[in-house]
PDB file of N, CA and C in Angstrom:
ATOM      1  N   UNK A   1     101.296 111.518  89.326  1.00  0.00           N
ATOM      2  CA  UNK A   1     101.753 110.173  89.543  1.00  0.00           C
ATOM      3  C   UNK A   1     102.525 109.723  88.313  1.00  0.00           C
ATOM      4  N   UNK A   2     103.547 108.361  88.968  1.00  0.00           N
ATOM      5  CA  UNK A   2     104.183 108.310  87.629  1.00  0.00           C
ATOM      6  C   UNK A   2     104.006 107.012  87.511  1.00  0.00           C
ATOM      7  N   UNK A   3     104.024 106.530  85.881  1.00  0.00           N
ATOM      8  CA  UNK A   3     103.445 105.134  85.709  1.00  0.00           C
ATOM      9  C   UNK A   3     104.227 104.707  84.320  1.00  0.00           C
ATOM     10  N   UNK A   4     104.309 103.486  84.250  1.00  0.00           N
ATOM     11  CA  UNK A   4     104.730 102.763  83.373  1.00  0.00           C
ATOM     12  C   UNK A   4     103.690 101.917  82.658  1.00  0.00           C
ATOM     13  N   UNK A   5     103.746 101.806  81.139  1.00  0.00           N
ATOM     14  CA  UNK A   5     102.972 101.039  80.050  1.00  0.00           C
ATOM     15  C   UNK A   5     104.240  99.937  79.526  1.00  0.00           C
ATOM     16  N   UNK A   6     103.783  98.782  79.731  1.00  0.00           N
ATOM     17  CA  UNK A   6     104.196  97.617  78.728  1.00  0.00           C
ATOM     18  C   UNK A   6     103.170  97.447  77.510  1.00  0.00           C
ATOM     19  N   UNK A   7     103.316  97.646  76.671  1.00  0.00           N
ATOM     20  CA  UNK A   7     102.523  96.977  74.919  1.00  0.00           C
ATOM     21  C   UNK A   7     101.475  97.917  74.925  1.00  0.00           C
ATOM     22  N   UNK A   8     102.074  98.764  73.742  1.00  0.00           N
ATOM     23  CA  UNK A   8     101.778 100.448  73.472  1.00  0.00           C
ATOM     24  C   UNK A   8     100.744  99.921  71.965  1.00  0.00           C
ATOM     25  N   UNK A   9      99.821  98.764  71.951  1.00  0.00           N
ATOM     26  CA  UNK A   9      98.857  98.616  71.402  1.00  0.00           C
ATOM     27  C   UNK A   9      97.618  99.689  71.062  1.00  0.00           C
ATOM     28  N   UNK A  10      96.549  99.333  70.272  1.00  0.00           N
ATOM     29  CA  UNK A  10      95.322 100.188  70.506  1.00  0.00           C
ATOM     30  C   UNK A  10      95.097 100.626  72.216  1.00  0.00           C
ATOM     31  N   UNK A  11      94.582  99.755  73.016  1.00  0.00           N
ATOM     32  CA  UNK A  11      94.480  99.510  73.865  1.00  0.00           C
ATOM     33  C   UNK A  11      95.755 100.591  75.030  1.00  0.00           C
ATOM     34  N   UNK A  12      96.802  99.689  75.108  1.00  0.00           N
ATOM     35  CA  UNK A  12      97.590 100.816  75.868  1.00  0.00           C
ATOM     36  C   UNK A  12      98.499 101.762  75.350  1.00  0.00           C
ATOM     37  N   UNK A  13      97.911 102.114  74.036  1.00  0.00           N
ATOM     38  CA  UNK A  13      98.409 103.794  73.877  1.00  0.00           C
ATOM     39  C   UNK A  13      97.431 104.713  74.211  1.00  0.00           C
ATOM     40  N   UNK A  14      96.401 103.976  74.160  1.00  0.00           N
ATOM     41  CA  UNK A  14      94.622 104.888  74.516  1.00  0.00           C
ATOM     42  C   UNK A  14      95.259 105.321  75.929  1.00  0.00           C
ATOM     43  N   UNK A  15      95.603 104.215  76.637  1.00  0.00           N
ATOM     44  CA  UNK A  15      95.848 104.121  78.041  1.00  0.00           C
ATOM     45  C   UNK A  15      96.608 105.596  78.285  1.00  0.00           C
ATOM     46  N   UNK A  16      97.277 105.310  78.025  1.00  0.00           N
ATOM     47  CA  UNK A  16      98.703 106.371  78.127  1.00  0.00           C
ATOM     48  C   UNK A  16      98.154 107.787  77.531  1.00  0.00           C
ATOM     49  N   UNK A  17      97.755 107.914  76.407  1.00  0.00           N
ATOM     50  CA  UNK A  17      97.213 109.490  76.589  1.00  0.00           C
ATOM     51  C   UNK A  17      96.372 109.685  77.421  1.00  0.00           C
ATOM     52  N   UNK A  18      95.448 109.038  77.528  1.00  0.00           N
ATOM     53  CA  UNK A  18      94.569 109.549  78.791  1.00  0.00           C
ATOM     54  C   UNK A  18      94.767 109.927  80.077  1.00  0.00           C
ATOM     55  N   UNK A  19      95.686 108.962  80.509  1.00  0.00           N
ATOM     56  CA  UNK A  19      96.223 109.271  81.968  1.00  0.00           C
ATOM     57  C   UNK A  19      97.269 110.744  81.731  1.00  0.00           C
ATOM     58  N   UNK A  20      97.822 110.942  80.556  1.00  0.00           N
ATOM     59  CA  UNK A  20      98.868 111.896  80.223  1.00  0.00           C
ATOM     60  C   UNK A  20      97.888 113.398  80.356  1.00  0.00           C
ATOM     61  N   UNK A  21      96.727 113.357  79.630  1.00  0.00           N
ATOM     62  CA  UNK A  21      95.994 114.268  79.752  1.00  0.00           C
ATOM     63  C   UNK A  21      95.566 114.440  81.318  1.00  0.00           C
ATOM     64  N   UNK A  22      95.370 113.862  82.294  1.00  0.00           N
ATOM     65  CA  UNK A  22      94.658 114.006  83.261  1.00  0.00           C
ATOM     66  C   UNK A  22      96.577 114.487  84.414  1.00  0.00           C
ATOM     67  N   UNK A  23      97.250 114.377  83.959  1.00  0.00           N
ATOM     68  CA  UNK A  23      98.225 114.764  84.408  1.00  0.00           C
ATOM     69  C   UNK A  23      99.480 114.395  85.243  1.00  0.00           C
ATOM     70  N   UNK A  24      99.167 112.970  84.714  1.00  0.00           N
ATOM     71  CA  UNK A  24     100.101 111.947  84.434  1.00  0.00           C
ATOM     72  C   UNK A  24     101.307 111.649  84.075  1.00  0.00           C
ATOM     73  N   UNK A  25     102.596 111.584  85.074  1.00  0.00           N
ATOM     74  CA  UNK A  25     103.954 111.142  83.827  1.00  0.00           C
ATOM     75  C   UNK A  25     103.803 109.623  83.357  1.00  0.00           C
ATOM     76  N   UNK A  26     104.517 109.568  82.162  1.00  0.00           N
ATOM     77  CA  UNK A  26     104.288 107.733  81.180  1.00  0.00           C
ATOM     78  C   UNK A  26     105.709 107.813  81.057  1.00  0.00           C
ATOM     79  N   UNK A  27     106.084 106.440  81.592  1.00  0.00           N
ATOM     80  CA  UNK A  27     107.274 105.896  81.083  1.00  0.00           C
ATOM     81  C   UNK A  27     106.713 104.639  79.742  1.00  0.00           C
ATOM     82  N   UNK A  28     107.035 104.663  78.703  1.00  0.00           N
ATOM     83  CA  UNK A  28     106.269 103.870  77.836  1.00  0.00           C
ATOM     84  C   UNK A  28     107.238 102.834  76.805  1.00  0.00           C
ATOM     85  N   UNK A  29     107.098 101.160  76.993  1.00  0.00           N
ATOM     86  CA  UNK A  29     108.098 100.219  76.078  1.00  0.00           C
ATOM     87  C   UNK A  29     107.330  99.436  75.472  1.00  0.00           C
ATOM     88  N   UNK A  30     107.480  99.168  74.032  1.00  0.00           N
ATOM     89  CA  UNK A  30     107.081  98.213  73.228  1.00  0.00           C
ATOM     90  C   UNK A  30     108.379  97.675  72.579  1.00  0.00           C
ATOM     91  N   UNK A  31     107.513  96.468  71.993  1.00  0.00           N
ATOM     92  CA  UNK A  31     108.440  95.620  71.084  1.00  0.00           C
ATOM     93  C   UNK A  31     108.769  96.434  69.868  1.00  0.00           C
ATOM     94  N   UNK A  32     107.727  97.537  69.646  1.00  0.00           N
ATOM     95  CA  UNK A  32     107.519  97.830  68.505  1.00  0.00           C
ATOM     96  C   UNK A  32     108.231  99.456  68.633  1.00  0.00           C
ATOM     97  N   UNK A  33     109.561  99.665  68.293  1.00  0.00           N
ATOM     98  CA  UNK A  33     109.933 101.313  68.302  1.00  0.00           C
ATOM     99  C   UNK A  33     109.632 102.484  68.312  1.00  0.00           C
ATOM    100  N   UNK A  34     108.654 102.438  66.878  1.00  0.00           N
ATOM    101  CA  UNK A  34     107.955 103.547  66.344  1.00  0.00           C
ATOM    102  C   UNK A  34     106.511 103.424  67.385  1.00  0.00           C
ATOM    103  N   UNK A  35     106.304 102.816  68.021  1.00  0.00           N
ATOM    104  CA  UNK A  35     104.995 102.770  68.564  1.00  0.00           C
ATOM    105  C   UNK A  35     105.310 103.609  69.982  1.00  0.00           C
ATOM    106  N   UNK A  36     106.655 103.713  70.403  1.00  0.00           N
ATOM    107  CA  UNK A  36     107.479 104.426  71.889  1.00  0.00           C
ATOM    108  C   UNK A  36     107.190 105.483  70.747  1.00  0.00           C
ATOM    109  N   UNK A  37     108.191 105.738  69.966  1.00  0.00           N
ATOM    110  CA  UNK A  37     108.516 107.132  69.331  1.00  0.00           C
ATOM    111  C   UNK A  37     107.555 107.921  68.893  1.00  0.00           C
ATOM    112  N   UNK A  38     106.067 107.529  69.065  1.00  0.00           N
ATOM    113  CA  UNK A  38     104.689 108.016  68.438  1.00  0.00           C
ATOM    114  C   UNK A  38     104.429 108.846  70.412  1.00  0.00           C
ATOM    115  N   UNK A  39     104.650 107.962  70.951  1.00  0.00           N
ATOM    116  CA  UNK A  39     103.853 108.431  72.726  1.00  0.00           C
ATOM    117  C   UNK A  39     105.274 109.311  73.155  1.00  0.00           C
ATOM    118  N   UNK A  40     106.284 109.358  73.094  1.00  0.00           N
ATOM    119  CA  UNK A  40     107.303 110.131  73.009  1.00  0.00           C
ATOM    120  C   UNK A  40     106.715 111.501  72.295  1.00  0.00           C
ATOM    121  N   UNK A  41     106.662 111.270  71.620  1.00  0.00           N
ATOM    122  CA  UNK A  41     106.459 113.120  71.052  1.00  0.00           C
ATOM    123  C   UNK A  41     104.707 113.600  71.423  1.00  0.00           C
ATOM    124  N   UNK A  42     103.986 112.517  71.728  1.00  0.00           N
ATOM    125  CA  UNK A  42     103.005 113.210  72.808  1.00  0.00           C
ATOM    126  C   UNK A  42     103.538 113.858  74.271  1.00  0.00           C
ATOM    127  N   UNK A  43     104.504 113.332  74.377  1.00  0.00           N
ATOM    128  CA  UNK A  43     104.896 113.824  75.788  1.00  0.00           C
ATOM    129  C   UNK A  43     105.601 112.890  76.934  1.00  0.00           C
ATOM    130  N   UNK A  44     105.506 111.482  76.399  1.00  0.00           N
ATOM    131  CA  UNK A  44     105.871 110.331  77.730  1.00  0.00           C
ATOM    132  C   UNK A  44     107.067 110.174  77.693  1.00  0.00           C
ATOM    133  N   UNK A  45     107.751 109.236  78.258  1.00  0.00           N
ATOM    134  CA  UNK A  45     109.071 109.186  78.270  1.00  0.00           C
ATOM    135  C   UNK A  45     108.990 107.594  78.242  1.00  0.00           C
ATOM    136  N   UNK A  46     110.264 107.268  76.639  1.00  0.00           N
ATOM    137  CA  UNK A  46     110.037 106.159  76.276  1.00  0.00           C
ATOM    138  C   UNK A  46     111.415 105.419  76.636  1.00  0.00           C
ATOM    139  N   UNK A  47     111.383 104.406  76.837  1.00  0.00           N
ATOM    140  CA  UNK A  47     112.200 103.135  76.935  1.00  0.00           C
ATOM    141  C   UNK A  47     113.139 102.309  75.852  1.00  0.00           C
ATOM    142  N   UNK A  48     114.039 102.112  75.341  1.00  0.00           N
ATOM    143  CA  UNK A  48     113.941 100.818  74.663  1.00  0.00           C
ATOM    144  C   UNK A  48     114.394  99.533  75.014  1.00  0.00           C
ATOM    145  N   UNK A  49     114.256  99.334  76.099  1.00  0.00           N
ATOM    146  CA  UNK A  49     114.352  97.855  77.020  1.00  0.00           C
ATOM    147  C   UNK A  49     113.433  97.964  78.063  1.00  0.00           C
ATOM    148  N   UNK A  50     113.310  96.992  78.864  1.00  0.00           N
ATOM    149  CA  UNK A  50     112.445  97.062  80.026  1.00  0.00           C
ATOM    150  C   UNK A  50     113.571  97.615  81.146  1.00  0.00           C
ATOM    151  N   UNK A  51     114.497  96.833  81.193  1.00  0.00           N
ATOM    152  CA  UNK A  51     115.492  97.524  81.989  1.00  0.00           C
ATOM    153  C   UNK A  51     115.820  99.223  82.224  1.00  0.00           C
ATOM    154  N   UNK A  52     115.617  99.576  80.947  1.00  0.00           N
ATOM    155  CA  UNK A  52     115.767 100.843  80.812  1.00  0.00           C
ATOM    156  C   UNK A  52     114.549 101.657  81.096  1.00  0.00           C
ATOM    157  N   UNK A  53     113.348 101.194  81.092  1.00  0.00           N
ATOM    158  CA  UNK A  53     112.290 101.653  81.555  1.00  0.00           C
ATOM    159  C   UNK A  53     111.879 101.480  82.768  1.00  0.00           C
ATOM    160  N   UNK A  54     112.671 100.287  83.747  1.00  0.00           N
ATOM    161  CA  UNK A  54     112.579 100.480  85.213  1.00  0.00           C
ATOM    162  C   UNK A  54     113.967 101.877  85.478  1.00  0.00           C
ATOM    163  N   UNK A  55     114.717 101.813  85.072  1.00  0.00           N
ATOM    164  CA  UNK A  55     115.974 102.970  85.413  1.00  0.00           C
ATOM    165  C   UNK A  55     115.070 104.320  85.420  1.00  0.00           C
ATOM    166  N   UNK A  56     114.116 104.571  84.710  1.00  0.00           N
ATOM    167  CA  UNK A  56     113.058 105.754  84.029  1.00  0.00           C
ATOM    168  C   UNK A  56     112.620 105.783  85.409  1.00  0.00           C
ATOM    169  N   UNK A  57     111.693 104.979  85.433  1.00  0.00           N
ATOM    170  CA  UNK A  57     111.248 105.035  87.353  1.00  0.00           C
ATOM    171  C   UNK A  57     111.524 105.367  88.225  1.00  0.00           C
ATOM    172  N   UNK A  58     112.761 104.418  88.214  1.00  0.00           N
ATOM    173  CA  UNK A  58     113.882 104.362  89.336  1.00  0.00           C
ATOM    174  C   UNK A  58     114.037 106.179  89.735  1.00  0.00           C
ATOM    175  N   UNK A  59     114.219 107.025  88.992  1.00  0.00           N
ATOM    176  CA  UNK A  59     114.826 108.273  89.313  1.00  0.00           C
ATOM    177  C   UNK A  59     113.726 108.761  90.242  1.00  0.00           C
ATOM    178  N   UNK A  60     112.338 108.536  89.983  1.00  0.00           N
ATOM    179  CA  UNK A  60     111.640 109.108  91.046  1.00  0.00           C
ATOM    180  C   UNK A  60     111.087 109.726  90.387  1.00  0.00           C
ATOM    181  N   UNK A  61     109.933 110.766  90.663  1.00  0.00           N
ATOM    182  CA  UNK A  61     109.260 111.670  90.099  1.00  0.00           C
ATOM    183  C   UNK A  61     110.111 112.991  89.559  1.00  0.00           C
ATOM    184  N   UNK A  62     109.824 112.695  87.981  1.00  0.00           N
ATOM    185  CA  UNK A  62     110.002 113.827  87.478  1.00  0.00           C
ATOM    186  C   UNK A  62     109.303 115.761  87.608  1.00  0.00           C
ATOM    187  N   UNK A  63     109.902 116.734  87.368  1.00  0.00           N
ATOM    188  CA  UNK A  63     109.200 117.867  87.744  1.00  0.00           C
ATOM    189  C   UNK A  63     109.014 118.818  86.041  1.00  0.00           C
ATOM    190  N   UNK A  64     107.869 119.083  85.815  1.00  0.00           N
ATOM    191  CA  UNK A  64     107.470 119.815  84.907  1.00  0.00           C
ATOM    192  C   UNK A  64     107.680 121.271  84.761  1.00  0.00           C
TER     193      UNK A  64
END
């Protein structure tokens, strides 16, 4: 399944690896850059607008 995180905090970066581990795609946007660019090199696919993180969606399920 594919899912999107708004505010890559304690809280929903926990979020986001977990679901990533269980086998999960993350589209992932914060206010905060380095906080995308940290869940980015775990593996998610980061945003830097919201706009740009519905376009992420938009394509549909990605294939591994």
């Amino acid at each position: 399944m594919q899912l999107a995180m708004i505010g890559l905090g304690r809280m929903g970066a926990n979020m986001v690896r977990r679901l990533m581990k269980a086998e999960h795609r993350a589209v992932v946007f914060d206010v905060r850059p380095e906080s995308v660019k940290a869940l980015t090199a775990e593996g998610a696919t980061g945003a830097g607008s919201l706009a740009e993180m519905v376009k992420a969606l938009a394509r549909g399920p990605e294939k591994k």
